[in-house]
C-alpha atoms as a PDB file:
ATOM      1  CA  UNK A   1      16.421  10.780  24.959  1.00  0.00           C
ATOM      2  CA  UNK A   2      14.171   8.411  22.866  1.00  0.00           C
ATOM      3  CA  UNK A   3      11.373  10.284  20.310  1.00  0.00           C
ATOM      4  CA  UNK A   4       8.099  10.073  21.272  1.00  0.00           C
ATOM      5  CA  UNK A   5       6.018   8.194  18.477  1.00  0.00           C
ATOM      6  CA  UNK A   6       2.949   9.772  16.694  1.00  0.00           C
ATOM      7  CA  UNK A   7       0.121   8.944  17.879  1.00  0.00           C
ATOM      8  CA  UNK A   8      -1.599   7.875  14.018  1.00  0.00           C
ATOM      9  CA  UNK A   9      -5.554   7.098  15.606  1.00  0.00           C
ATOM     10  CA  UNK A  10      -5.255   9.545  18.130  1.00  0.00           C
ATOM     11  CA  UNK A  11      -4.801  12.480  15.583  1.00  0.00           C
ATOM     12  CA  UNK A  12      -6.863  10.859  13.024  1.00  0.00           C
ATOM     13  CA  UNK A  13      -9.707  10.348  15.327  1.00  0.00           C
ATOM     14  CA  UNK A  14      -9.123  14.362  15.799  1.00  0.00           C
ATOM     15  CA  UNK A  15      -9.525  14.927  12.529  1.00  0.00           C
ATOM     16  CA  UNK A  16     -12.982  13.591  12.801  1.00  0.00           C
ATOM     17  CA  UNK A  17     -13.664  16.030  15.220  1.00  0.00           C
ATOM     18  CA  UNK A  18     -12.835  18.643  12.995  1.00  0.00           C
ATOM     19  CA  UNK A  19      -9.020  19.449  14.628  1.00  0.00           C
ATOM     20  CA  UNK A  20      -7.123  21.046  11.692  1.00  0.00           C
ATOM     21  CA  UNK A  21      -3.348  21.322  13.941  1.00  0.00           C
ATOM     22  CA  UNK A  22      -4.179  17.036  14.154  1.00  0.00           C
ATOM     23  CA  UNK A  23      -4.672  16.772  10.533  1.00  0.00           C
ATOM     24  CA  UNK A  24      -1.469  19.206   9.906  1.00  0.00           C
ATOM     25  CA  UNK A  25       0.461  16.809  12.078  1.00  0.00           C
ATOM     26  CA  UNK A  26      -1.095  14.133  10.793  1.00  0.00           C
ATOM     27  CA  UNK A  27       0.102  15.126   6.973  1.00  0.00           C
ATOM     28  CA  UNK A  28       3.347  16.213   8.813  1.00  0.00           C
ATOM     29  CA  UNK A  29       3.801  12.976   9.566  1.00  0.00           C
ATOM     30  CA  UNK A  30       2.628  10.444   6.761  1.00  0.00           C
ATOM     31  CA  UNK A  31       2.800  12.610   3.341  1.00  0.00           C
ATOM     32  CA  UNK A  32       6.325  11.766   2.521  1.00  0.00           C
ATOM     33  CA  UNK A  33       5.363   7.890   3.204  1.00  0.00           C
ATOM     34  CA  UNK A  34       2.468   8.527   0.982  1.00  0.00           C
ATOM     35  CA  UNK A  35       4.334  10.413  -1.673  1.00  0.00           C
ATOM     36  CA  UNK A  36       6.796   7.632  -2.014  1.00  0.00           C
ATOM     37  CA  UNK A  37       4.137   5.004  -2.257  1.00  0.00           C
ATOM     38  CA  UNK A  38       1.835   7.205  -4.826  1.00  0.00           C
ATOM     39  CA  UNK A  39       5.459   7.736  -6.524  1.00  0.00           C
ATOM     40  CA  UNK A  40       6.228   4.346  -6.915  1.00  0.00           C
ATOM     41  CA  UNK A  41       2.673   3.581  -8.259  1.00  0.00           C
ATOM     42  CA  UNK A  42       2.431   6.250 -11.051  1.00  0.00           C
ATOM     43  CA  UNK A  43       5.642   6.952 -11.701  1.00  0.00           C
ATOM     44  CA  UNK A  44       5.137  10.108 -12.207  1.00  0.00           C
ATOM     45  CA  UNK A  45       5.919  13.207  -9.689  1.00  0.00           C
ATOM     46  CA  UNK A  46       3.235  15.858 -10.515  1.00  0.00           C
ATOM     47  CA  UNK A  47       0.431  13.232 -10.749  1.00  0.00           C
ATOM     48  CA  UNK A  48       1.757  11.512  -7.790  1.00  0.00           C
ATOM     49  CA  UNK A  49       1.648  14.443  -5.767  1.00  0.00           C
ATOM     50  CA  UNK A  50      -1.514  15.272  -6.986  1.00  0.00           C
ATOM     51  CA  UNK A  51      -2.790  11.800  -5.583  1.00  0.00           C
ATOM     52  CA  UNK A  52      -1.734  12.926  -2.030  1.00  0.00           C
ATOM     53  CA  UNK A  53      -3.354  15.716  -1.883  1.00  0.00           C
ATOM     54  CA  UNK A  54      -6.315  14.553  -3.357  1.00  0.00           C
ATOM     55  CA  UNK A  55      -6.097  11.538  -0.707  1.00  0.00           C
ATOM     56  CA  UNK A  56      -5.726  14.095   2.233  1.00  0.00           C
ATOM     57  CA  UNK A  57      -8.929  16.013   1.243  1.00  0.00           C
ATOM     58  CA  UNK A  58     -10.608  12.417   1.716  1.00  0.00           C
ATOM     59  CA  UNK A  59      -8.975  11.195   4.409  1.00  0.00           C
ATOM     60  CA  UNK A  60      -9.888  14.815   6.264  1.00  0.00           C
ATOM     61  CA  UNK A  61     -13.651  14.380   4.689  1.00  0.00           C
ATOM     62  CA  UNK A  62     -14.217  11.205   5.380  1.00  0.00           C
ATOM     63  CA  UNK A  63     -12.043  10.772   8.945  1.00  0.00           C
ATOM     64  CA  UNK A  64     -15.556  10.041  10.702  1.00  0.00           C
ATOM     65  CA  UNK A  65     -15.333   6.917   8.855  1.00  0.00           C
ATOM     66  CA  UNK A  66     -12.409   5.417  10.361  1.00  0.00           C
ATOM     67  CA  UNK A  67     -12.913   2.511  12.751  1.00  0.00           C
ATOM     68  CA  UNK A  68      -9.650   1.812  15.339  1.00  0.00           C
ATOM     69  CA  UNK A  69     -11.162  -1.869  15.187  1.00  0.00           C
ATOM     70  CA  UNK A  70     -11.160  -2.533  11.649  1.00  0.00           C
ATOM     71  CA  UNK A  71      -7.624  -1.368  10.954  1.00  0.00           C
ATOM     72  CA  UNK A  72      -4.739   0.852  11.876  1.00  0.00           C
ATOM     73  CA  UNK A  73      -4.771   4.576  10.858  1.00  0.00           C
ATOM     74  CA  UNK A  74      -1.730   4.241   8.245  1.00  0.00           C
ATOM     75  CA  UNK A  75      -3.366   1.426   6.564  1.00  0.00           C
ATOM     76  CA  UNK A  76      -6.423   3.183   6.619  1.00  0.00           C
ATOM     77  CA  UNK A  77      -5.280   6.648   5.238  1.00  0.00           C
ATOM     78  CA  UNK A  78      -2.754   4.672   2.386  1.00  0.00           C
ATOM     79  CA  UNK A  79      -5.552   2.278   1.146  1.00  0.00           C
ATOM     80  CA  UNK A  80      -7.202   5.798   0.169  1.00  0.00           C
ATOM     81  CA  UNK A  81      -4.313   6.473  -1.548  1.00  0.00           C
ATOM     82  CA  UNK A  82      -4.162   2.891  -2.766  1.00  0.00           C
ATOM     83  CA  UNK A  83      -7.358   2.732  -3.953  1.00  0.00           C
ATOM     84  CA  UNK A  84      -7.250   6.250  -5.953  1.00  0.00           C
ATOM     85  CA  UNK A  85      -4.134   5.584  -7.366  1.00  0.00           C
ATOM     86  CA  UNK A  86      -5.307   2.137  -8.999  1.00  0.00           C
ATOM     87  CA  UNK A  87      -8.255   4.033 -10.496  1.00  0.00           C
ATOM     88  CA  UNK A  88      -5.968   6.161 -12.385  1.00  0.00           C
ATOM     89  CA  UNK A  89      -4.061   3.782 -13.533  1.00  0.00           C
ATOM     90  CA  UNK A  90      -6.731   1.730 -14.435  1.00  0.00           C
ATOM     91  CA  UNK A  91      -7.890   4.597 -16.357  1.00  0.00           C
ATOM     92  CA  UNK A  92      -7.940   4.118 -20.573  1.00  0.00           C
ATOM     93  CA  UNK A  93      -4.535   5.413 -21.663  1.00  0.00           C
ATOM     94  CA  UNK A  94      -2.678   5.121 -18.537  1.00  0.00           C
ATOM     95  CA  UNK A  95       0.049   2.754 -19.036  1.00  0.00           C
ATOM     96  CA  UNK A  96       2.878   4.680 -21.259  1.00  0.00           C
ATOM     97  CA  UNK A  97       5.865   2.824 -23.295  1.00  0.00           C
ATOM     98  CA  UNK A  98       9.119   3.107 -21.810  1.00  0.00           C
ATOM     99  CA  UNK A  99       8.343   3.111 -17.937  1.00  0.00           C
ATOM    100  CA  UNK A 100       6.502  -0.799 -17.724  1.00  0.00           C
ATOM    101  CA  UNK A 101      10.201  -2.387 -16.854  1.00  0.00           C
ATOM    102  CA  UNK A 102      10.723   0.650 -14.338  1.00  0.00           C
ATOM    103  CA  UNK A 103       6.887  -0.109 -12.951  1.00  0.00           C
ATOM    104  CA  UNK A 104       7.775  -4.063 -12.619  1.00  0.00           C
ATOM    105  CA  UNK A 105      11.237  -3.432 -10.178  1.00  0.00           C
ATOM    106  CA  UNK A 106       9.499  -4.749  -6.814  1.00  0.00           C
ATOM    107  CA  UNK A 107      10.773  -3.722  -3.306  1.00  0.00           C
ATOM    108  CA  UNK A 108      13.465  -5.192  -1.706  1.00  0.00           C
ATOM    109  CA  UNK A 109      12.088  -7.385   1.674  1.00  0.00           C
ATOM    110  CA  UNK A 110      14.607  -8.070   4.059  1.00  0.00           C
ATOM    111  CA  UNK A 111      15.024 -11.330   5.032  1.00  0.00           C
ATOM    112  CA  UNK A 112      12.376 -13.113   7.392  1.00  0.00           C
ATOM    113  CA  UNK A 113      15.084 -13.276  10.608  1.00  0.00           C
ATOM    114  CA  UNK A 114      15.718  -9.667  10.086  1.00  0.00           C
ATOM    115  CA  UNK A 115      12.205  -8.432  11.104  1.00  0.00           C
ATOM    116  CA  UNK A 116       9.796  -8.817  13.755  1.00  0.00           C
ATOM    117  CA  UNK A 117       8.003 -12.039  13.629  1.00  0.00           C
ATOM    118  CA  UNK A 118       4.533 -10.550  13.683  1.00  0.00           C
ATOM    119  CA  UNK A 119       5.236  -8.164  10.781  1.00  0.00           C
ATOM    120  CA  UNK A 120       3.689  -7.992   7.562  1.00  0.00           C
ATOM    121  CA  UNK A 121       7.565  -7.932   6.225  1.00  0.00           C
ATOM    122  CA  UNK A 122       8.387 -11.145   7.735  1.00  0.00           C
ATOM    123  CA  UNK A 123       5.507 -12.948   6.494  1.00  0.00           C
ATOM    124  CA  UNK A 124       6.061 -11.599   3.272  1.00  0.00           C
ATOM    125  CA  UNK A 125       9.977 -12.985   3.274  1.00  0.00           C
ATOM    126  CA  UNK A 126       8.333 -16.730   4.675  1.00  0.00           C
ATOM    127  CA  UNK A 127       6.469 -16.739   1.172  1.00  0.00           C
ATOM    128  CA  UNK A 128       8.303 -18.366  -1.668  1.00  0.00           C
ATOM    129  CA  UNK A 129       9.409 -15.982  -4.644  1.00  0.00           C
ATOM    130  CA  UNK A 130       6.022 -16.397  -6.770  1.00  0.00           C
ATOM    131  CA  UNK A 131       4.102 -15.889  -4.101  1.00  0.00           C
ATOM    132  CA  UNK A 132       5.481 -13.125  -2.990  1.00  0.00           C
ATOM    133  CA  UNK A 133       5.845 -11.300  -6.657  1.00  0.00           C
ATOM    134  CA  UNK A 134       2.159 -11.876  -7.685  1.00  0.00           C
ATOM    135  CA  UNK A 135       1.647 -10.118  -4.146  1.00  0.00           C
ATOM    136  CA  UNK A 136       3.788  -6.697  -4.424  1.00  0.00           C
ATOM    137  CA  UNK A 137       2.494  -6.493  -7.931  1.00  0.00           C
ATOM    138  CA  UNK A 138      -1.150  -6.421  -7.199  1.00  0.00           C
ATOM    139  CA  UNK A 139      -0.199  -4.515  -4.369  1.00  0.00           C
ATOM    140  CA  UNK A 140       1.871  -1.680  -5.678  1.00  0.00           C
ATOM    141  CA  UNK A 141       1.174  -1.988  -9.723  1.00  0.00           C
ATOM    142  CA  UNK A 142      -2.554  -2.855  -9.435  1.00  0.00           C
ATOM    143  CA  UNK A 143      -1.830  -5.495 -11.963  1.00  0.00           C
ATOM    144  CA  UNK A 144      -5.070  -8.094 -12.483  1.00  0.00           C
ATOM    145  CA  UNK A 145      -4.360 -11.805 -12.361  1.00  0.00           C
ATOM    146  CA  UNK A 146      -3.828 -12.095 -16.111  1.00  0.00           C
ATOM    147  CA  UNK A 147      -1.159  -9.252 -16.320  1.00  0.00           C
ATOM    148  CA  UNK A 148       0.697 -11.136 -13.469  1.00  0.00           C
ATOM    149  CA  UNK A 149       0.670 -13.915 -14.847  1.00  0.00           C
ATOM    150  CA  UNK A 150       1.945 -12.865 -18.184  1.00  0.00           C
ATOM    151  CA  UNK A 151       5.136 -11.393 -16.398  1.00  0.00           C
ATOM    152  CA  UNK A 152       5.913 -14.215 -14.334  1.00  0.00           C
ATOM    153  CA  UNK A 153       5.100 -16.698 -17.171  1.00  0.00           C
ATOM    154  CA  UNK A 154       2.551 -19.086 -15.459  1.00  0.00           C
ATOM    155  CA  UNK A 155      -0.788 -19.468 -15.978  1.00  0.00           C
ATOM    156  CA  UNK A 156      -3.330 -17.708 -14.708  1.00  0.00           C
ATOM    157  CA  UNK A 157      -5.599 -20.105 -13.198  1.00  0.00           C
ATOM    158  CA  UNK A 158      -2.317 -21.159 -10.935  1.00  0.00           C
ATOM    159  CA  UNK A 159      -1.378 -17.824 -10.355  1.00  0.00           C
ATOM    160  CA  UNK A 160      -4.807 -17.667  -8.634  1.00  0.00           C
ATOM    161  CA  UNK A 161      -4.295 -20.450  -6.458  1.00  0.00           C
ATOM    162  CA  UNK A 162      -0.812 -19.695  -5.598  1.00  0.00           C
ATOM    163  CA  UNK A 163      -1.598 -15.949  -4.765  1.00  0.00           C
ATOM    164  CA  UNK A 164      -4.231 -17.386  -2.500  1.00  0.00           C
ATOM    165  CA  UNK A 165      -2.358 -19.734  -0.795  1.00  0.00           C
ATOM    166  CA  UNK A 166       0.346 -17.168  -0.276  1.00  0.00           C
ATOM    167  CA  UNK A 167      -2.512 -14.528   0.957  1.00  0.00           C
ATOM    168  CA  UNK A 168      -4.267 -17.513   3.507  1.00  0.00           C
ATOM    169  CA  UNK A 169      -0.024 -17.862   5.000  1.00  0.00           C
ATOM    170  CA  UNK A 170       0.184 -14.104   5.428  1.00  0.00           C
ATOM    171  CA  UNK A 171      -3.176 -13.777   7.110  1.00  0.00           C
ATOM    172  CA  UNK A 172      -2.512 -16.969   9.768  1.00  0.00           C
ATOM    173  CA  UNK A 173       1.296 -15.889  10.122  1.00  0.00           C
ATOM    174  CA  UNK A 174      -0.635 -12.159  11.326  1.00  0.00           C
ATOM    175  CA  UNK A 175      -2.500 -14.178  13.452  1.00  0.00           C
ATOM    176  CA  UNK A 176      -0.064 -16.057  15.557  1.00  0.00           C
END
């Protein structure tokens, strides 16, 4: 008997109708993907619990907001997360000693003919190795162009065009 999916706008737009059992299902459902995202961006488990809730109270505040046309309701509820979670680190006297090499270890994408053609992953694997570095560290460390750059020894004014290049492939690659 095959699981039912969730149903991500459906309870979302719920929760902009003030259901609490969607937005329990709704945390049900995405907190531990949140949690390991928020974990992997702070390093740290209190704060990065911390994060999710905090993101929850805005994504249940603010679920009005939410347009089904603009984007899906994961990617809208985790750039929440995404975009709180950069502010802290962003914050003076965030970065400590001893975890930057831990922060720098990057996902693991499988390769391109292991996923779906139109996913995010397999555009991702189509990119060449820069590309797709600069990427998954603005994307998961929050690093700027400079700090990039400085890793991946290249200069910054490259990195720029290369990152772009590699952003213009993903968005024509979601496209087709």
């Amino acid at each position: 008997m095959a699981v039912p999916s969730f149903n991500y706008e459906a309870a979302l737009l719920a929760c902009a109708r003030g259901d609490q059992h969607a937005f329990q299902d709704l945390y049900h459902h995405e907190a531990p993907r949140m949690l390991a995202l928020s974990l992997k961006m702070l390093t740290e488990r209190t704060s990065a619990e911390e994060l999710v809730r905090d993101a929850f109270v805005l994504i249940w505040k603010n679920a009005e907001s939410y347009d089904p046309q603009t984007s899906t309701a994961r990617a809208w509820m985790q750039s929440i997360l995404r975009y709180r979670a950069l502010g802290r680190l962003r914050q003076a006297g965030r970065v400590r000693p001893g975890l930057a090499s831990w922060s720098d270890v990057l996902p693991t994408l499988p390769p391109a003919r292991e996923t779906p053609p139109s996913s995010l992953l397999h555009a991702l694997a189509l990119l060449d190795d820069t590309q797709r570095q600069a990427i998954l560290m603005a994307f998961y460390n929050g690093y700027t162009y400079e700090q990039i750059a400085e890793r991946l020894k290249i200069d910054a004014v490259a990195l720029k065009t290369h990152m772009q290049a590699g952003l213009d492939r993903i968005t024509e690659q979601q496209q087709a």
